[in-house]
N, C-alpha and C. Protein backbone atom coordinates (compact mmCIF):
# COMPACT_ATOMS: atom_id res chain seq x y z
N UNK A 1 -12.14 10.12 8.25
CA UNK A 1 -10.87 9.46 8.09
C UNK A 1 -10.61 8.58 9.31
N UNK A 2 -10.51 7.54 8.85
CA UNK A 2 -9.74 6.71 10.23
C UNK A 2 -8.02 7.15 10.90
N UNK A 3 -8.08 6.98 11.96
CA UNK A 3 -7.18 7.35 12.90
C UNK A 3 -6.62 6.15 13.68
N UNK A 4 -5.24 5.67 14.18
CA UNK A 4 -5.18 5.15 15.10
C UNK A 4 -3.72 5.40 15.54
N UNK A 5 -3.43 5.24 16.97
CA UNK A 5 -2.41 5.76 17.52
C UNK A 5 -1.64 4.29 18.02
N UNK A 6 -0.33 3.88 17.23
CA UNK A 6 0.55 2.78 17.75
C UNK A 6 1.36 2.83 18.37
N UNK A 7 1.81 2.34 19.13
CA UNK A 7 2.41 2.32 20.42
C UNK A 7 3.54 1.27 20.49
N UNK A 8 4.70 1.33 21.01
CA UNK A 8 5.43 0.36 20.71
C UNK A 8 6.73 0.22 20.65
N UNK A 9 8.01 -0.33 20.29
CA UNK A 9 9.17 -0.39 20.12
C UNK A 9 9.60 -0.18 18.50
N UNK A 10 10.64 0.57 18.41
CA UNK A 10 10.54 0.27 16.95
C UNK A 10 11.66 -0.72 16.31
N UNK A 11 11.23 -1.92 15.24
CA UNK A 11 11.76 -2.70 15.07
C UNK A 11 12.85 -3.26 13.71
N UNK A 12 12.74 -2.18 13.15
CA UNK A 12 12.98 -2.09 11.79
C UNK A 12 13.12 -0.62 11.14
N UNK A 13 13.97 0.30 10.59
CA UNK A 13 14.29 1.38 9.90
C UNK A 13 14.30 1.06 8.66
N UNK A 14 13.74 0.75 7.38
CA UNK A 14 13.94 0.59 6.14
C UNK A 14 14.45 2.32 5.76
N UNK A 15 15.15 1.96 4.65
CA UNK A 15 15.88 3.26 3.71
C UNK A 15 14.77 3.99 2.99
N UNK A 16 14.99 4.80 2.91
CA UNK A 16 13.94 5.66 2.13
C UNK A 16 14.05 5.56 0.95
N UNK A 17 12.64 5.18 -0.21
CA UNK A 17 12.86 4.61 -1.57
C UNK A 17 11.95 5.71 -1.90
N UNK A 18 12.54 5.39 -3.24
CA UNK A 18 11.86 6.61 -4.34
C UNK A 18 11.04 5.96 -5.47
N UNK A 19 9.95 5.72 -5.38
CA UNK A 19 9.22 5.08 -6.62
C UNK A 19 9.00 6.29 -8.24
N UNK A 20 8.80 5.47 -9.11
CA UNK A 20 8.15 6.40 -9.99
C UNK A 20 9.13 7.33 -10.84
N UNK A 21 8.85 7.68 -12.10
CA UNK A 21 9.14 9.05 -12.46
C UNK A 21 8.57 10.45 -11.80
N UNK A 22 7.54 10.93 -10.95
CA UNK A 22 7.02 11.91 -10.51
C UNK A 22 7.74 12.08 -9.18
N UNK A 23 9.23 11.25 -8.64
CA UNK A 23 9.59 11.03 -7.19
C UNK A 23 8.56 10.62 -5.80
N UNK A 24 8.10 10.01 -6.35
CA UNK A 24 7.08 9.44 -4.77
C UNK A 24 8.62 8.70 -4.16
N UNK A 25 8.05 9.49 -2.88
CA UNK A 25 9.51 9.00 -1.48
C UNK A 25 8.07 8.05 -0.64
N UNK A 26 8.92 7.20 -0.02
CA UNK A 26 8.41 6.20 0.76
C UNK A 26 9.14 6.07 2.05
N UNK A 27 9.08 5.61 2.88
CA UNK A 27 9.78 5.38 4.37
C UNK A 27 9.13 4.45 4.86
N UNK A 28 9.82 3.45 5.52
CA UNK A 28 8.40 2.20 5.82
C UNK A 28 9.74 1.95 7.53
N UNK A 29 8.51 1.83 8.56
CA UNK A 29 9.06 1.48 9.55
C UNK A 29 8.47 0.24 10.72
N UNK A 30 8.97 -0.19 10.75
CA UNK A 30 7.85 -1.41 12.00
C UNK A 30 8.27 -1.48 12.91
N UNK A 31 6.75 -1.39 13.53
CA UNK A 31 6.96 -0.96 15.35
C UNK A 31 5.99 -2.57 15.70
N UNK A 32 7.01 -2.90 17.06
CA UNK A 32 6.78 -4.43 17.53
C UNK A 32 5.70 -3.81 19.22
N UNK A 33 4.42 -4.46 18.50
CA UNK A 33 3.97 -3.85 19.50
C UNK A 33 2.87 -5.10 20.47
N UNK A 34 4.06 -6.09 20.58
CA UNK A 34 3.74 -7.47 20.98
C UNK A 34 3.86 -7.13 22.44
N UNK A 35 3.52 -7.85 23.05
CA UNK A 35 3.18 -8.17 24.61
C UNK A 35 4.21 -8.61 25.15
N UNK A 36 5.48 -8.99 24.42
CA UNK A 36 6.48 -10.25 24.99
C UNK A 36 6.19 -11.69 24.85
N UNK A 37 4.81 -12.14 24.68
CA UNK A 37 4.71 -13.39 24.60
C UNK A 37 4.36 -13.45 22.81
N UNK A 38 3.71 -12.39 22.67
CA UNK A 38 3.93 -12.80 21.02
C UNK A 38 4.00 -11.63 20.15
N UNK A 39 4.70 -11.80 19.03
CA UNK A 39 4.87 -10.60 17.92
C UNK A 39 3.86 -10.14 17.45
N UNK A 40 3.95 -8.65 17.13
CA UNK A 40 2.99 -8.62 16.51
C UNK A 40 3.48 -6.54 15.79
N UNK A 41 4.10 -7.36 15.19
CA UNK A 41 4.92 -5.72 14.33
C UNK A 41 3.79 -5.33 13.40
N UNK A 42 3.95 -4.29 13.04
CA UNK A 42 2.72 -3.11 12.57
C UNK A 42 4.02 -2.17 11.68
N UNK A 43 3.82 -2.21 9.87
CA UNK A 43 4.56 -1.46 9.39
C UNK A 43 3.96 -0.26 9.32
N UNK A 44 4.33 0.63 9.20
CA UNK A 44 4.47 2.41 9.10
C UNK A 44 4.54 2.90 8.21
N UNK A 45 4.25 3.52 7.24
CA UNK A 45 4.27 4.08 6.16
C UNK A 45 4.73 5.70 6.10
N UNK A 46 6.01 6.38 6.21
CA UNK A 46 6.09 7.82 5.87
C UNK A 46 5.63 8.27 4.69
N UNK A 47 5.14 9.49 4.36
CA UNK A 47 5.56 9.70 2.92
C UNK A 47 5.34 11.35 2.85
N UNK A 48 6.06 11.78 1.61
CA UNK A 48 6.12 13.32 1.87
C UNK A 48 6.63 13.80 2.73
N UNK A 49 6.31 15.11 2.94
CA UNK A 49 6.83 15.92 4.36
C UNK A 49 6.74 15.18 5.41
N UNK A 50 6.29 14.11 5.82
CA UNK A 50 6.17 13.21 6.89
C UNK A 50 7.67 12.27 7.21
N UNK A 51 8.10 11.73 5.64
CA UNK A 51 9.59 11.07 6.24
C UNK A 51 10.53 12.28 6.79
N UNK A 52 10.27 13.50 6.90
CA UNK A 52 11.11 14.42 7.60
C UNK A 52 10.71 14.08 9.39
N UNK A 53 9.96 13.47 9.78
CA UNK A 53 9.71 13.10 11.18
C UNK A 53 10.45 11.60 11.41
N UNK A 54 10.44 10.47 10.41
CA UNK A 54 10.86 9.34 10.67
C UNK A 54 12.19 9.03 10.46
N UNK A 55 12.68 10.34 9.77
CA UNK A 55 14.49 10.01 9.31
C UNK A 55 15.48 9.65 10.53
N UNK A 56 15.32 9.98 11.80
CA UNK A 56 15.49 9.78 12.95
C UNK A 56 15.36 9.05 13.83
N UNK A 57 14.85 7.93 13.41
CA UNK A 57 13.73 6.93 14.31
C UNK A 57 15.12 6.06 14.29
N UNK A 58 15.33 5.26 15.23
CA UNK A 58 16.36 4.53 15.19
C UNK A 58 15.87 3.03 15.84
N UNK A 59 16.00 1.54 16.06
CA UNK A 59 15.66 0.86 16.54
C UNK A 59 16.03 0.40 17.54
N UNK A 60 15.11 0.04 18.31
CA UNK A 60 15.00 -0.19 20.15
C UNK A 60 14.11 1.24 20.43
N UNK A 61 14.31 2.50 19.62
CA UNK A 61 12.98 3.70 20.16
C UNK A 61 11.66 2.99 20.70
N UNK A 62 11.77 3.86 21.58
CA UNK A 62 9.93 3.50 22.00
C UNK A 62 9.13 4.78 21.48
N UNK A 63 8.29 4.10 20.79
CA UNK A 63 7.37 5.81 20.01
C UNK A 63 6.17 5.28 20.25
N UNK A 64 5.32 6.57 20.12
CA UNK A 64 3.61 6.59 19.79
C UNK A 64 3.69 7.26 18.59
N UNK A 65 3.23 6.84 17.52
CA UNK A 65 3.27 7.26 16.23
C UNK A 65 1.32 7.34 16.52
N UNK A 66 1.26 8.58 15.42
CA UNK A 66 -0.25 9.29 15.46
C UNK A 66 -0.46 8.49 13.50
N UNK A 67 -1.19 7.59 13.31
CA UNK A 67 -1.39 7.18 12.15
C UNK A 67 -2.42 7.66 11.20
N UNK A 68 -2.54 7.11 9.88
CA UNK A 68 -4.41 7.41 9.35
C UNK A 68 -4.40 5.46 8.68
N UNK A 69 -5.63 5.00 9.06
CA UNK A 69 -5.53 3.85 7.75
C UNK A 69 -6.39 4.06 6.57
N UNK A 70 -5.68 3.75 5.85
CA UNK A 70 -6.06 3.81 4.13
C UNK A 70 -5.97 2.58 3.63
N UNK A 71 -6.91 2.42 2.48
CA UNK A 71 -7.68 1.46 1.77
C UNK A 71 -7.64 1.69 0.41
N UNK A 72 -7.03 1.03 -0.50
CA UNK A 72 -7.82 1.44 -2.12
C UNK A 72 -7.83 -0.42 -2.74
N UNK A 73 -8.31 0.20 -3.70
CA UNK A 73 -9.06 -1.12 -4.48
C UNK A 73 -7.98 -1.04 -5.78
N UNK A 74 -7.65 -2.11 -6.14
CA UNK A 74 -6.51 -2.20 -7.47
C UNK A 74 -7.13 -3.75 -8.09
N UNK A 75 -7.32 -3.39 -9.89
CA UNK A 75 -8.20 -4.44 -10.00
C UNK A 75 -7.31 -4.98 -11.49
N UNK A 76 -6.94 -6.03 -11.21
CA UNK A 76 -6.06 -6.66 -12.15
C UNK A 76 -6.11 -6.44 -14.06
N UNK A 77 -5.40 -7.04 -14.79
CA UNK A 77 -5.75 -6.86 -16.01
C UNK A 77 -6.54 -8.33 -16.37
N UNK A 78 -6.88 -9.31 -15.62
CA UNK A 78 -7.64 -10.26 -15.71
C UNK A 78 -8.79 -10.23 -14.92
N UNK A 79 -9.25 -8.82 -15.08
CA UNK A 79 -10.12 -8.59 -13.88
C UNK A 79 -10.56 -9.03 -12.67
N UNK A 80 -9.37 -10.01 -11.82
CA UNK A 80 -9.49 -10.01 -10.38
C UNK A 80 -8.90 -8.77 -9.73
N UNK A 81 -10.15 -8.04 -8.69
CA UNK A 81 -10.06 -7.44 -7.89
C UNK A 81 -9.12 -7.42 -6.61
N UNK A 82 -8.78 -6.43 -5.90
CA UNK A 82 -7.89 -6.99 -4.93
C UNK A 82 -8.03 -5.49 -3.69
N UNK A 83 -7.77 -5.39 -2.59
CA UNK A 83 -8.30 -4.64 -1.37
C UNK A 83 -6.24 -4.78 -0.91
N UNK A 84 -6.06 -3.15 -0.83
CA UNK A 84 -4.72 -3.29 0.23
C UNK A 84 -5.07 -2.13 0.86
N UNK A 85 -4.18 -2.52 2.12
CA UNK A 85 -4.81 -1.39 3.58
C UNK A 85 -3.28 -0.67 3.48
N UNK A 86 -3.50 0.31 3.96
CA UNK A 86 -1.90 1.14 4.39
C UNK A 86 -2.17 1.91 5.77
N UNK A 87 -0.54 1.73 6.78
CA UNK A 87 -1.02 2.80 7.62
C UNK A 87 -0.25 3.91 7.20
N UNK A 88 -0.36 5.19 7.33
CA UNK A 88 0.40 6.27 7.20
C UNK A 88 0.70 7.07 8.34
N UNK A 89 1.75 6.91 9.07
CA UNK A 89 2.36 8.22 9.64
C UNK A 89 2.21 9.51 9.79
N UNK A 90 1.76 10.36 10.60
CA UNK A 90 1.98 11.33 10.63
C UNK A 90 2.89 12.38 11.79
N UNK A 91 2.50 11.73 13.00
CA UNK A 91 3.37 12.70 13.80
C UNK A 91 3.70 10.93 15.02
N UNK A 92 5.08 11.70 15.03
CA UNK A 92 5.65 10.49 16.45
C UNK A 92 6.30 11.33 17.71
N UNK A 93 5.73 10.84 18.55
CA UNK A 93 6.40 11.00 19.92
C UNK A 93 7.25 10.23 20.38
N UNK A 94 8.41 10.29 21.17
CA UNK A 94 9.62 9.23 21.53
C UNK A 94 9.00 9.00 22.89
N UNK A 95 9.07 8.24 23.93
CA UNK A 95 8.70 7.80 25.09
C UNK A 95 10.23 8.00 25.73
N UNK A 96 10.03 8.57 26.98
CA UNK A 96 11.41 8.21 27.63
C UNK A 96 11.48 6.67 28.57
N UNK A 97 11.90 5.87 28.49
CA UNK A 97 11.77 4.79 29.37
C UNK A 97 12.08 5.04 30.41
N UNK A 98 12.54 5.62 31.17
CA UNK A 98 12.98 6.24 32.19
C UNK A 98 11.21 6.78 32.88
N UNK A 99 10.38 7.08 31.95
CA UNK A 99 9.19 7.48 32.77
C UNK A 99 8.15 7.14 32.44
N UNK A 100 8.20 5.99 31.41
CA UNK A 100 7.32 4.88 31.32
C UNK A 100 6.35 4.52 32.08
N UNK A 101 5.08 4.24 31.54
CA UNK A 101 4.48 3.65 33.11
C UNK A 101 4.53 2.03 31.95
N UNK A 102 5.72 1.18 32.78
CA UNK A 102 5.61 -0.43 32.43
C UNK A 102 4.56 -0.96 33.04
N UNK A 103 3.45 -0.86 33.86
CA UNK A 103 2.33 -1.67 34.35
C UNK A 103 1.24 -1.63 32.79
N UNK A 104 1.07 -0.77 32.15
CA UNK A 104 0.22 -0.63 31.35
C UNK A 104 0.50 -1.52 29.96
N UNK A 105 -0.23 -2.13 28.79
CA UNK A 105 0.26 -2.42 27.55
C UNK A 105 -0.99 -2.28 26.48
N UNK A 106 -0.16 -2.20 25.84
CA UNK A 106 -0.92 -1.98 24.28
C UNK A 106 -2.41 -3.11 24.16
N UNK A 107 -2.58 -4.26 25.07
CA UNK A 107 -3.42 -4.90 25.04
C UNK A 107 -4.19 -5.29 26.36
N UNK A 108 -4.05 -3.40 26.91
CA UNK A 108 -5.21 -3.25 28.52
C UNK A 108 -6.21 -3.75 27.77
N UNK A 109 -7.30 -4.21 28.36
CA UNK A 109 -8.41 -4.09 28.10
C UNK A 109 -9.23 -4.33 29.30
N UNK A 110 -10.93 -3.78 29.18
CA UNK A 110 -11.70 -3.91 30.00
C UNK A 110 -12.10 -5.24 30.51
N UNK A 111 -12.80 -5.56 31.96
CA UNK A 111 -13.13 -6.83 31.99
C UNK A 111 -14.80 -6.25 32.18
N UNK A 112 -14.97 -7.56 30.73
CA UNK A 112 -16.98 -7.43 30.13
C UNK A 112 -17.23 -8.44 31.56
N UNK A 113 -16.72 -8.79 32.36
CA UNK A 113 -17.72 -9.13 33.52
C UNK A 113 -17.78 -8.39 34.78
N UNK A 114 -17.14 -7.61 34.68
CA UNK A 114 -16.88 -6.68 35.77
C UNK A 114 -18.56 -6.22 36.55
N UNK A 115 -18.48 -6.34 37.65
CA UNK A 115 -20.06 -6.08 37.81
C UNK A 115 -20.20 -4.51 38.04
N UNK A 116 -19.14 -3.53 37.95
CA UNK A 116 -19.76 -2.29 38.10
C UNK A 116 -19.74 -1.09 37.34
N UNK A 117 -19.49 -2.06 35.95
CA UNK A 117 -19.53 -1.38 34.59
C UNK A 117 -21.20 -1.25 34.08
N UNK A 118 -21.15 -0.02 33.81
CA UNK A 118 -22.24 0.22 33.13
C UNK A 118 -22.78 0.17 31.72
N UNK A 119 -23.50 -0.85 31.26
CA UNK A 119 -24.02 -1.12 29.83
C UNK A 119 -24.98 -0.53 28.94
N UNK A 120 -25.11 0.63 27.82
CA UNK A 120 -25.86 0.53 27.38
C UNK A 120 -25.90 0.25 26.27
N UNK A 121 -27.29 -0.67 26.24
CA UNK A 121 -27.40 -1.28 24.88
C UNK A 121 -28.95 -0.74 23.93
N UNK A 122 -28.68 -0.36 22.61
CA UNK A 122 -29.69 0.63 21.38
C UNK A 122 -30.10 -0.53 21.19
């Protein structure tokens, strides 16, 4: 299963919807997990026992939400095919800003010229 952990402000609380006759609950939340110089919001997907973690989320929170991404294939009645991704929610942590480390961001990355990184290449 894929995993990924988002990081971020949260930017948006949508209401919790109920699809379906069988009650499928939904919760959809977006976390802005831009740099300051540019956007770049990431929606959230609760569902099930999980919108019992996001009912609370309020906007301006700073969270690390623990995700899964999901994939299915939905293929028209004119038989064009079509690919949608989902992330799903599972557990969030609140950040206190107060003990933040602000030097760090969602888009550290390594420097590939660094001369005292070690490479191996298969």
């Amino acid at each position: 299963m894929n995993e990924v952990t988002i990081s971020g402000k949260v930017k948006f609380v949508d209401e919790i919807k109920e699809f379906g006759s069988n009650g499928f609950r939904k919760h959809q939340v977006v976390i802005e997990t831009g740099d300051g110089r540019w956007d770049n919001p990431i929606p959230v997907e609760f569902t099930k026992e999980n919108i019992e973690l996001s009912k609370s989320l309020q906007v301006g929170d700073q969270v690390q939400i623990q995700s899964r991404i999901n994939g299915r294939e939905w293929q028209g009645k004119d038989g064009t095919t079509k690919w949608f991704t989902s992330i799903n929610g599972y557990k969030i942590t609140k950040e206190n800003s107060g003990t933040q480390d602000d030097t760090s961001s969602s888009f550290d990355t390594y420097d590939e010229f660094a001369e005292d990184l070690e490479e191996d290449v298969f």
